[in-house]
PDB file of N, CA and C in Angstrom:
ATOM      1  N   UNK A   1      85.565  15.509  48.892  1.00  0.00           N
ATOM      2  CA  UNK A   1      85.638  14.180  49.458  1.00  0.00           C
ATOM      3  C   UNK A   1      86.611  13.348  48.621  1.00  0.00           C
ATOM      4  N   UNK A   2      87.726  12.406  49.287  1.00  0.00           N
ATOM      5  CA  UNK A   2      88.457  11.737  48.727  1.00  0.00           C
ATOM      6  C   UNK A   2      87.740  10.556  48.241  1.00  0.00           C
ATOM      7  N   UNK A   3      88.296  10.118  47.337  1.00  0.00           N
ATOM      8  CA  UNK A   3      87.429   8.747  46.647  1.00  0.00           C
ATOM      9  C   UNK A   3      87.326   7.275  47.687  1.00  0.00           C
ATOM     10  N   UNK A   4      88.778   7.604  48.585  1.00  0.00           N
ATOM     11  CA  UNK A   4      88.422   6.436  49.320  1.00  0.00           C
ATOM     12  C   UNK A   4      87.030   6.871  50.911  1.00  0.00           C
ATOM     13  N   UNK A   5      87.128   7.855  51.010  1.00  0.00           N
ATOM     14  CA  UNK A   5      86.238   8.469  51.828  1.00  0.00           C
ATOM     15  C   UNK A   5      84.482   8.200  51.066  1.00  0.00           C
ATOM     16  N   UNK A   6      84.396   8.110  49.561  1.00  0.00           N
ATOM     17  CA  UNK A   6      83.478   7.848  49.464  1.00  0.00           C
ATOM     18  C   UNK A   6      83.208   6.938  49.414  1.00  0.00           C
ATOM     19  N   UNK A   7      84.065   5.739  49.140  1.00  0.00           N
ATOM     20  CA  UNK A   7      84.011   4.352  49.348  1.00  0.00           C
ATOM     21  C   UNK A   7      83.271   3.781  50.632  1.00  0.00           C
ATOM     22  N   UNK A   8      84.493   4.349  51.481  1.00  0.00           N
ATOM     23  CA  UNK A   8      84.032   4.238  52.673  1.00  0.00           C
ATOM     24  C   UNK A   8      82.576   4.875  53.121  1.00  0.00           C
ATOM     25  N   UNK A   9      82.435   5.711  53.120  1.00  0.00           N
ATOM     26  CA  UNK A   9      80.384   5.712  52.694  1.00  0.00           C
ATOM     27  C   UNK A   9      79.404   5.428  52.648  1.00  0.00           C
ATOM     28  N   UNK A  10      79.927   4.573  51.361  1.00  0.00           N
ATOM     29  CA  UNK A  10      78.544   4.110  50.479  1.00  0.00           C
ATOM     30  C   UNK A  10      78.938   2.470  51.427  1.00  0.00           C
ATOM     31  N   UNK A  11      80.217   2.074  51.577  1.00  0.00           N
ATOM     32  CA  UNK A  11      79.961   1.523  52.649  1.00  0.00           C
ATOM     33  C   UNK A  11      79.411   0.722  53.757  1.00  0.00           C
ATOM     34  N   UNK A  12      79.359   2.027  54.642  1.00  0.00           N
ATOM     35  CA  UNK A  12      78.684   2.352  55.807  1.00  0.00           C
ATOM     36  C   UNK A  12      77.258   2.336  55.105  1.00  0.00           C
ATOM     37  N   UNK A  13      77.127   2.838  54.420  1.00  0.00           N
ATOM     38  CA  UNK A  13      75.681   3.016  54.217  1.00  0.00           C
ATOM     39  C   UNK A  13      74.445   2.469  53.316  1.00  0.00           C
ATOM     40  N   UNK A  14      75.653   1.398  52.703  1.00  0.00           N
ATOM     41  CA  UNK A  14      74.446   0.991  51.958  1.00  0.00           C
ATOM     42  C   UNK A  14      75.155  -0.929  51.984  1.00  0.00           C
ATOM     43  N   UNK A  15      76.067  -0.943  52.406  1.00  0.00           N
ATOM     44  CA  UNK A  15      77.238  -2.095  52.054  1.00  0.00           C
ATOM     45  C   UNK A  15      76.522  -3.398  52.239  1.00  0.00           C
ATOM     46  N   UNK A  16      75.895  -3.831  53.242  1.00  0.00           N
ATOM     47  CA  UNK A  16      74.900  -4.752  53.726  1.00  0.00           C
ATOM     48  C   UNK A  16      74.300  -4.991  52.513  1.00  0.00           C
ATOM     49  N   UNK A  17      73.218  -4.467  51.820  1.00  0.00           N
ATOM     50  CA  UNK A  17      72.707  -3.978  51.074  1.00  0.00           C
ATOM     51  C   UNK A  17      72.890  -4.595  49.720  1.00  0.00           C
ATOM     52  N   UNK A  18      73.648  -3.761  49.542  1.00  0.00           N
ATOM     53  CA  UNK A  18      74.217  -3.889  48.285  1.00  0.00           C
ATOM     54  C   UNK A  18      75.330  -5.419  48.214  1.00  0.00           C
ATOM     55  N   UNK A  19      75.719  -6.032  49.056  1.00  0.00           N
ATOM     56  CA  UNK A  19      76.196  -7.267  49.258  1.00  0.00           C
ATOM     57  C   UNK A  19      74.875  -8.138  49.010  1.00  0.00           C
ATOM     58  N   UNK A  20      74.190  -8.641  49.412  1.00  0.00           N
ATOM     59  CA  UNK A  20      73.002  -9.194  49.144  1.00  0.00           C
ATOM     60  C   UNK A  20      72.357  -9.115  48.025  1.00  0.00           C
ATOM     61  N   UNK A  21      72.374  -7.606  47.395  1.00  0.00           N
ATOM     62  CA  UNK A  21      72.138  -7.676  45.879  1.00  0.00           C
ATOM     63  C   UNK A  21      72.925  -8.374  44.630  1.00  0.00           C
ATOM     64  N   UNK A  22      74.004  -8.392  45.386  1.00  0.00           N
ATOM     65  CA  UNK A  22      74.966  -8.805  44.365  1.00  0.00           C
ATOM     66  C   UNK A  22      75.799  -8.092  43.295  1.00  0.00           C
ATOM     67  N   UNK A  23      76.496  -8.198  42.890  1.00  0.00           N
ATOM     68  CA  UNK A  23      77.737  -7.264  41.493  1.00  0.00           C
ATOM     69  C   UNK A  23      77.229  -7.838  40.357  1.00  0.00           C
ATOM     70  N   UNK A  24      76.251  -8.818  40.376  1.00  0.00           N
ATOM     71  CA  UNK A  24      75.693  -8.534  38.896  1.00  0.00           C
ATOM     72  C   UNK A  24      74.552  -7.418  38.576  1.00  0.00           C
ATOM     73  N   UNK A  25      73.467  -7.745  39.939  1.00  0.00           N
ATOM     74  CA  UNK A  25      72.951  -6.214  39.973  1.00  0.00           C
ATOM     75  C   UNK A  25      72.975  -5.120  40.691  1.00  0.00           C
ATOM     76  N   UNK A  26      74.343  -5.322  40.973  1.00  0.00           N
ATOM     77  CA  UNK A  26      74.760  -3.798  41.182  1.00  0.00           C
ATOM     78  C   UNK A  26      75.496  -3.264  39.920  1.00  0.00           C
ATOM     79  N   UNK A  27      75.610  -4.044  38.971  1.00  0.00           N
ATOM     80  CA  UNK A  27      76.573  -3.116  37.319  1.00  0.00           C
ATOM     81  C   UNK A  27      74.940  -3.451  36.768  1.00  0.00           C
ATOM     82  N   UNK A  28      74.099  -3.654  36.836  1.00  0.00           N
ATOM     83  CA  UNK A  28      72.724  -3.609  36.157  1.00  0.00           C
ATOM     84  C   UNK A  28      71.851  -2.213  36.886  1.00  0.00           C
ATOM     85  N   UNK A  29      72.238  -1.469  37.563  1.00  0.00           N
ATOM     86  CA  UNK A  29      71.193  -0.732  38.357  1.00  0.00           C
ATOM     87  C   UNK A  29      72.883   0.301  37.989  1.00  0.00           C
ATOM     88  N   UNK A  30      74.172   0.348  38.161  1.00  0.00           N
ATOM     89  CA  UNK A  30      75.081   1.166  37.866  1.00  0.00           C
ATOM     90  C   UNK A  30      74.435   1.869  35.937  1.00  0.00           C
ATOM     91  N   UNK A  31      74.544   0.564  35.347  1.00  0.00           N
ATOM     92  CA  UNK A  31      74.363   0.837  34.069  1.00  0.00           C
ATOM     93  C   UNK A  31      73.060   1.941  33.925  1.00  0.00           C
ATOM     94  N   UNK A  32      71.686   1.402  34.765  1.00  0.00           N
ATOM     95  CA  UNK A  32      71.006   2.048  34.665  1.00  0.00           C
ATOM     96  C   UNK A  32      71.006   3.917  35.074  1.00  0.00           C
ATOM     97  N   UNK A  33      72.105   4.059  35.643  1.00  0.00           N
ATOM     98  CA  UNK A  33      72.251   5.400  36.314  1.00  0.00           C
ATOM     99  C   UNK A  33      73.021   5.920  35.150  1.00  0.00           C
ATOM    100  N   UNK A  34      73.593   5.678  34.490  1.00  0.00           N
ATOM    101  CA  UNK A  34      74.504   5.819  33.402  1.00  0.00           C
ATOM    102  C   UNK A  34      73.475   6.517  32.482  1.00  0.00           C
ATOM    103  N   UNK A  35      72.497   5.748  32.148  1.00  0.00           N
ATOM    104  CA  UNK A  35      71.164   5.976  31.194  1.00  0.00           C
ATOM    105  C   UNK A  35      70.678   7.016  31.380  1.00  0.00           C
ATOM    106  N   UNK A  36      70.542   7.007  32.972  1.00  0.00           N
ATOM    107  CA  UNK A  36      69.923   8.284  33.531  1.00  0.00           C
ATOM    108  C   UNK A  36      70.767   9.396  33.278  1.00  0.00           C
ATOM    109  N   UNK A  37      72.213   9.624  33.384  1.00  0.00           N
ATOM    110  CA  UNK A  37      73.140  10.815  33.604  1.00  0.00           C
ATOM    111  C   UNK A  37      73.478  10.824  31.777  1.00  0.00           C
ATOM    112  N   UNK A  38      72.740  10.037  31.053  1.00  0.00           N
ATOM    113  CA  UNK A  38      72.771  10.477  29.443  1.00  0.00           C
ATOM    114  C   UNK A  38      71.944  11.405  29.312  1.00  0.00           C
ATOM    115  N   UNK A  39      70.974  10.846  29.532  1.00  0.00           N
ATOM    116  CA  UNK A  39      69.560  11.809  29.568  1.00  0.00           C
ATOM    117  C   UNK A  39      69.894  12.938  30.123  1.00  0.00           C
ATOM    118  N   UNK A  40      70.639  13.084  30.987  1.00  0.00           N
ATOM    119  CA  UNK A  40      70.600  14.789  32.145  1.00  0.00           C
ATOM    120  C   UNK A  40      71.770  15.426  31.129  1.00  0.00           C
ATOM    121  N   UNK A  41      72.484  14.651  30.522  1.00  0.00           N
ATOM    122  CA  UNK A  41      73.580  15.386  29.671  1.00  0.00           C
ATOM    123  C   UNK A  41      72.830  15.933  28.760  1.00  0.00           C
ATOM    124  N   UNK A  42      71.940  15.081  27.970  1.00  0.00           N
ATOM    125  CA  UNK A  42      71.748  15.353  26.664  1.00  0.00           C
ATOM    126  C   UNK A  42      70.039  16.836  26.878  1.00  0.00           C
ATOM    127  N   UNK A  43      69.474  16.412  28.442  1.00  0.00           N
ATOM    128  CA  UNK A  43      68.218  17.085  28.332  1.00  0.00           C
ATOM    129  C   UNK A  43      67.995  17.708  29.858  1.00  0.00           C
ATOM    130  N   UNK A  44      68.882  17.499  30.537  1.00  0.00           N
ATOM    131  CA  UNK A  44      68.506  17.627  32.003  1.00  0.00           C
ATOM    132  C   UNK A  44      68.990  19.519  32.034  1.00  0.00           C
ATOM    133  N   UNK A  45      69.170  19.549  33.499  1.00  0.00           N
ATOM    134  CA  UNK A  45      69.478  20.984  33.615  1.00  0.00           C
ATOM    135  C   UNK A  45      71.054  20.334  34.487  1.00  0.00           C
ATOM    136  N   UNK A  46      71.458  21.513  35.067  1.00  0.00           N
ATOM    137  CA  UNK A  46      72.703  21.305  36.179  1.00  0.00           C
ATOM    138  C   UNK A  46      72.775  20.412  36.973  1.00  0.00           C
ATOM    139  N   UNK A  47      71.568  20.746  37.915  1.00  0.00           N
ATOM    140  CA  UNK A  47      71.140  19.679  38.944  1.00  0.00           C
ATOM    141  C   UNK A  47      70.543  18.496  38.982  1.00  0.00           C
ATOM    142  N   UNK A  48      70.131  18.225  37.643  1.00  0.00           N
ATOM    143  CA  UNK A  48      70.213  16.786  37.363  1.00  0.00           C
ATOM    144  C   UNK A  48      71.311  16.293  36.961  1.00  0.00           C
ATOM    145  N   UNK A  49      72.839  17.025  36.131  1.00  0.00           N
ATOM    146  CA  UNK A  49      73.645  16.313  35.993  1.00  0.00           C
ATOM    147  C   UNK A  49      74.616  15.946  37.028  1.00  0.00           C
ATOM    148  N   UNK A  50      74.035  17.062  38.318  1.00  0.00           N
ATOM    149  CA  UNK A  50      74.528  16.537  39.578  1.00  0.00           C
ATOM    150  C   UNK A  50      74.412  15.463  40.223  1.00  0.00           C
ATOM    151  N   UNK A  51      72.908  15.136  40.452  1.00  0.00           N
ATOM    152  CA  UNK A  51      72.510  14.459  40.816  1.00  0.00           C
ATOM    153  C   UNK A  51      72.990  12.936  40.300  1.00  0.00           C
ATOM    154  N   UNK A  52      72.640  13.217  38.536  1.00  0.00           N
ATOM    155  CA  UNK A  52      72.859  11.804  38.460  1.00  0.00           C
ATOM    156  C   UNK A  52      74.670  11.375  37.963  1.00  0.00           C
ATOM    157  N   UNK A  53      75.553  11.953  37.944  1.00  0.00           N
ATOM    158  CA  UNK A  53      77.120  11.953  38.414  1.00  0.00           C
ATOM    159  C   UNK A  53      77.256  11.294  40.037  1.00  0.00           C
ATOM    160  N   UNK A  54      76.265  12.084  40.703  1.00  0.00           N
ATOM    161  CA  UNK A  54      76.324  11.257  42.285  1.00  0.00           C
ATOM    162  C   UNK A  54      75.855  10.111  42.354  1.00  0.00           C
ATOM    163  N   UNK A  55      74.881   9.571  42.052  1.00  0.00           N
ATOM    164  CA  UNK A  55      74.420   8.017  41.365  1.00  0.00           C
ATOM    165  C   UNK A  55      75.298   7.271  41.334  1.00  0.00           C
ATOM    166  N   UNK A  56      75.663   7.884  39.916  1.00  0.00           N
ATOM    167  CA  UNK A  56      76.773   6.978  39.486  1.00  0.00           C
ATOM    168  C   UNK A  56      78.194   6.443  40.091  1.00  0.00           C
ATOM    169  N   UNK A  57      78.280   7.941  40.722  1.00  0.00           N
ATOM    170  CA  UNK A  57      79.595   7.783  41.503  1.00  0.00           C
ATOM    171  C   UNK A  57      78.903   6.410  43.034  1.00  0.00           C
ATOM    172  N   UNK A  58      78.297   6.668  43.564  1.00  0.00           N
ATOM    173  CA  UNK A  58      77.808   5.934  44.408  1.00  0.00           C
ATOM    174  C   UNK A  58      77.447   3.984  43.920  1.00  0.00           C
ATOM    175  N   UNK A  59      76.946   4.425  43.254  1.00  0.00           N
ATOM    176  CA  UNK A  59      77.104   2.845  42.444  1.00  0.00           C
ATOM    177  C   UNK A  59      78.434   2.527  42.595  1.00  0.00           C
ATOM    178  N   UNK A  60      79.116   2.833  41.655  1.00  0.00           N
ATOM    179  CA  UNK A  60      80.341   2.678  41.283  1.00  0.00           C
ATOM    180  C   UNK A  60      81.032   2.510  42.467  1.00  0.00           C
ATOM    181  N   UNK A  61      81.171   3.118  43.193  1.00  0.00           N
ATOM    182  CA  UNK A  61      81.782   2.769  44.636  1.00  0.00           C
ATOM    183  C   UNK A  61      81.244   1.178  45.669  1.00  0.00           C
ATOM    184  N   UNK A  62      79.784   1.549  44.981  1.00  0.00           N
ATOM    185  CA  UNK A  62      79.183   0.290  46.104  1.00  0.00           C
ATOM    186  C   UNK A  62      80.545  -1.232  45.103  1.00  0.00           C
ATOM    187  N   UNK A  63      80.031  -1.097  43.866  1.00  0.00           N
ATOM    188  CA  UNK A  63      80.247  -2.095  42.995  1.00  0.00           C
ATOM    189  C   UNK A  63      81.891  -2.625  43.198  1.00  0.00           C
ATOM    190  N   UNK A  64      82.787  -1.362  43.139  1.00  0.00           N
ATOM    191  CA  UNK A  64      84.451  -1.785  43.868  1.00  0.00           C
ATOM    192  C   UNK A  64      84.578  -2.052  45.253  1.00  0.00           C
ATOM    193  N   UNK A  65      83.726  -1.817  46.226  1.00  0.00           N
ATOM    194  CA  UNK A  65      83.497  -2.367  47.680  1.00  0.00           C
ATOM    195  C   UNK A  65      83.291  -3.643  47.569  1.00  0.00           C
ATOM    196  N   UNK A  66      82.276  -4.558  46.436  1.00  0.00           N
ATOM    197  CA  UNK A  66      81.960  -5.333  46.238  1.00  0.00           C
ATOM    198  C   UNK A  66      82.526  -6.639  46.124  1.00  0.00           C
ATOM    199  N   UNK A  67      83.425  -5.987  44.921  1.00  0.00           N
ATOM    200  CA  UNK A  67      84.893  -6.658  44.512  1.00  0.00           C
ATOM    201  C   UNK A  67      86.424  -6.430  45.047  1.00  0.00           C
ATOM    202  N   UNK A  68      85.946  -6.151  46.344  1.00  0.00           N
ATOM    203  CA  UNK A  68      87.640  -5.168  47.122  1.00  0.00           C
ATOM    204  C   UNK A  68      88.454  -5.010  46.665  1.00  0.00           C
ATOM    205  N   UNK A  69      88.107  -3.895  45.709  1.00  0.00           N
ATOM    206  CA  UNK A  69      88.736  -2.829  44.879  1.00  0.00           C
ATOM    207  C   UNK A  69      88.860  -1.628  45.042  1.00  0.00           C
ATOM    208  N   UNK A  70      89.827  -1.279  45.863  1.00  0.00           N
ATOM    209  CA  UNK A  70      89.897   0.435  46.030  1.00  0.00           C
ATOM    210  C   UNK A  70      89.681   0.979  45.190  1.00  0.00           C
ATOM    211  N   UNK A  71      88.515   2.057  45.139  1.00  0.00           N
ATOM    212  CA  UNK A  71      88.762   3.139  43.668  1.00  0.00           C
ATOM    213  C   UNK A  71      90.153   3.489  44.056  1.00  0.00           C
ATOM    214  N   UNK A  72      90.673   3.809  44.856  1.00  0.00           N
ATOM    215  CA  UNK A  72      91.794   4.706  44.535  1.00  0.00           C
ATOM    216  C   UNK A  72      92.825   4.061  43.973  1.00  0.00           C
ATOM    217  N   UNK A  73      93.137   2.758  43.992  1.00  0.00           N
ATOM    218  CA  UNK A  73      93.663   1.594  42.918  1.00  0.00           C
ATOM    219  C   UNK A  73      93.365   2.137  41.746  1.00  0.00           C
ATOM    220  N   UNK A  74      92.064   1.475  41.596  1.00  0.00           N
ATOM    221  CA  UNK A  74      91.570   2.056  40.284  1.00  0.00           C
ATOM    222  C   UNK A  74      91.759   2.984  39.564  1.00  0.00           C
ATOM    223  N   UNK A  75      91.416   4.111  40.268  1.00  0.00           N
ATOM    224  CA  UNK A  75      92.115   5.669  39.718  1.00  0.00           C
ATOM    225  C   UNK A  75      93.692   5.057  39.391  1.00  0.00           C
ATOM    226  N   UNK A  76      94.188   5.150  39.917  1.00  0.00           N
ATOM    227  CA  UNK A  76      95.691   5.237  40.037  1.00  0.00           C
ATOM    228  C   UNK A  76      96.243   4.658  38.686  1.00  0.00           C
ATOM    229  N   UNK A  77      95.133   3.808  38.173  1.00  0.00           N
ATOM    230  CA  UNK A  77      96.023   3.729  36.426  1.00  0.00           C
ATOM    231  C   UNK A  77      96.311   4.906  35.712  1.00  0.00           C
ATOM    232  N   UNK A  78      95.442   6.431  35.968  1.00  0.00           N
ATOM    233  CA  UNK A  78      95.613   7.242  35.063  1.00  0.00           C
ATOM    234  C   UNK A  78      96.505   8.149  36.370  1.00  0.00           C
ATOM    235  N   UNK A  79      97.157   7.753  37.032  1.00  0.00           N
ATOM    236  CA  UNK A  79      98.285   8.925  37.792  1.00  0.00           C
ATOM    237  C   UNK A  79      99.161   9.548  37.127  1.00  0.00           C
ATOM    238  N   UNK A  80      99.660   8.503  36.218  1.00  0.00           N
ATOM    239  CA  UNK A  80     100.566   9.687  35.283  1.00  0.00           C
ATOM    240  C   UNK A  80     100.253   9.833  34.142  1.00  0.00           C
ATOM    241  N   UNK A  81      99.571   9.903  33.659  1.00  0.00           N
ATOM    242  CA  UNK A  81      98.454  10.817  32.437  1.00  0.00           C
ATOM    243  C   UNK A  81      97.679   9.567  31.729  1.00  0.00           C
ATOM    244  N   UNK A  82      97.677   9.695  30.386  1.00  0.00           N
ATOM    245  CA  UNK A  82      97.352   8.418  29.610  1.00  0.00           C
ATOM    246  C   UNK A  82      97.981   7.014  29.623  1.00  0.00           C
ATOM    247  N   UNK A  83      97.414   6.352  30.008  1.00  0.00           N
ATOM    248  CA  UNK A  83      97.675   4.987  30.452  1.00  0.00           C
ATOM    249  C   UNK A  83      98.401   4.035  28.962  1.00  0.00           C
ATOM    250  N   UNK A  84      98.352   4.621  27.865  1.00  0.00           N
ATOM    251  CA  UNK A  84      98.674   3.839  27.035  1.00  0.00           C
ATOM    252  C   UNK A  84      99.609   5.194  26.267  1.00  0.00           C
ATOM    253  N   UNK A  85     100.004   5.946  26.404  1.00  0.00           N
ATOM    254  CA  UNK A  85     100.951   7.010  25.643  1.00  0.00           C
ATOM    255  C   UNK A  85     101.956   7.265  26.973  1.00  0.00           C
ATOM    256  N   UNK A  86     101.368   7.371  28.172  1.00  0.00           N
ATOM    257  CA  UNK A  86     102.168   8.067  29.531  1.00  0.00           C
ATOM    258  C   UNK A  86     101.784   9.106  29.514  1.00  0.00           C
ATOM    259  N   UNK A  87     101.591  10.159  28.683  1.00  0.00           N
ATOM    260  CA  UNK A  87     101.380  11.737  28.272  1.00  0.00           C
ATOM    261  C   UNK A  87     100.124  12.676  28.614  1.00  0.00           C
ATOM    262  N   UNK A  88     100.584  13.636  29.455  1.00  0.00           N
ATOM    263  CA  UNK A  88      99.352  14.693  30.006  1.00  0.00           C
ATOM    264  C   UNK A  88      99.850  16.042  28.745  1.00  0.00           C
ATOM    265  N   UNK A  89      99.022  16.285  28.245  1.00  0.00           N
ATOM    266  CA  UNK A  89      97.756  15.841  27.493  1.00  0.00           C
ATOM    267  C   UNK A  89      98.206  14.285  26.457  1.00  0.00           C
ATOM    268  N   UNK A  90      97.334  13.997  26.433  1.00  0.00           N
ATOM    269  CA  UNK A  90      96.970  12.081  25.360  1.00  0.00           C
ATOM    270  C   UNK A  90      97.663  12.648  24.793  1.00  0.00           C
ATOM    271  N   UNK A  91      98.458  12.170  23.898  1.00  0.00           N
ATOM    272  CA  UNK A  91      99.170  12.267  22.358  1.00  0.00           C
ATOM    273  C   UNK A  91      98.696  11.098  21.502  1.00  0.00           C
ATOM    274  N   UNK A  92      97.653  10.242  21.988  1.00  0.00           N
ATOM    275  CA  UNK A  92      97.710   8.942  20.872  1.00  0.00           C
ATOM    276  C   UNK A  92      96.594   9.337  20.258  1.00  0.00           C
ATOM    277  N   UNK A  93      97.181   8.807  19.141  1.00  0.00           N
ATOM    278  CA  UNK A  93      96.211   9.167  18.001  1.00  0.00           C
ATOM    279  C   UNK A  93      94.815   8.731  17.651  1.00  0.00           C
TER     280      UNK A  93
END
């Protein structure tokens, strides 16, 4: 799935929603998924770090819908490698 495809998505599917909640708690309930996908790093199995990567990614999408911000904008700072060297692989020290 392309990033703007998931945008488009979360969207459709939660956009209402998540407008009414607001972008302060939607980066308060993002953060919290974050917490969660520490935990699955540090103790989970696979499918929890699936799971909670999809969270996050889904947050994260609601939250740039929010602020009409294409992820794919977003992405697009790192298109040509490191954003502060230019260089695939980083060279900064």
């Amino acid at each position: 799935m392309e990033l703007n495809e998931l945008q488009a998505l979360m969207e459709r599917t939660y956009g209402e929603r998540d407008r009414a909640r607001g972008s302060a708690a939607t980066v308060a309930w993002l953060a919290e998924e974050l917490g969660e996908l520490a935990r699955a790093v540090r103790k989970g199995s696979r499918d929890d770090q699936v799971h909670e990567l999809g969270d996050v990614l889904a947050w994260l999408a609601s939250l740039a819908a929010q602020l009409g911000i294409p992820l794919e904008e977003a992405a697009a700072r790192y298109r040509d490698g490191c954003p502060r060297c230019g260089r695939r692989p980083c060279s900064c020290p």
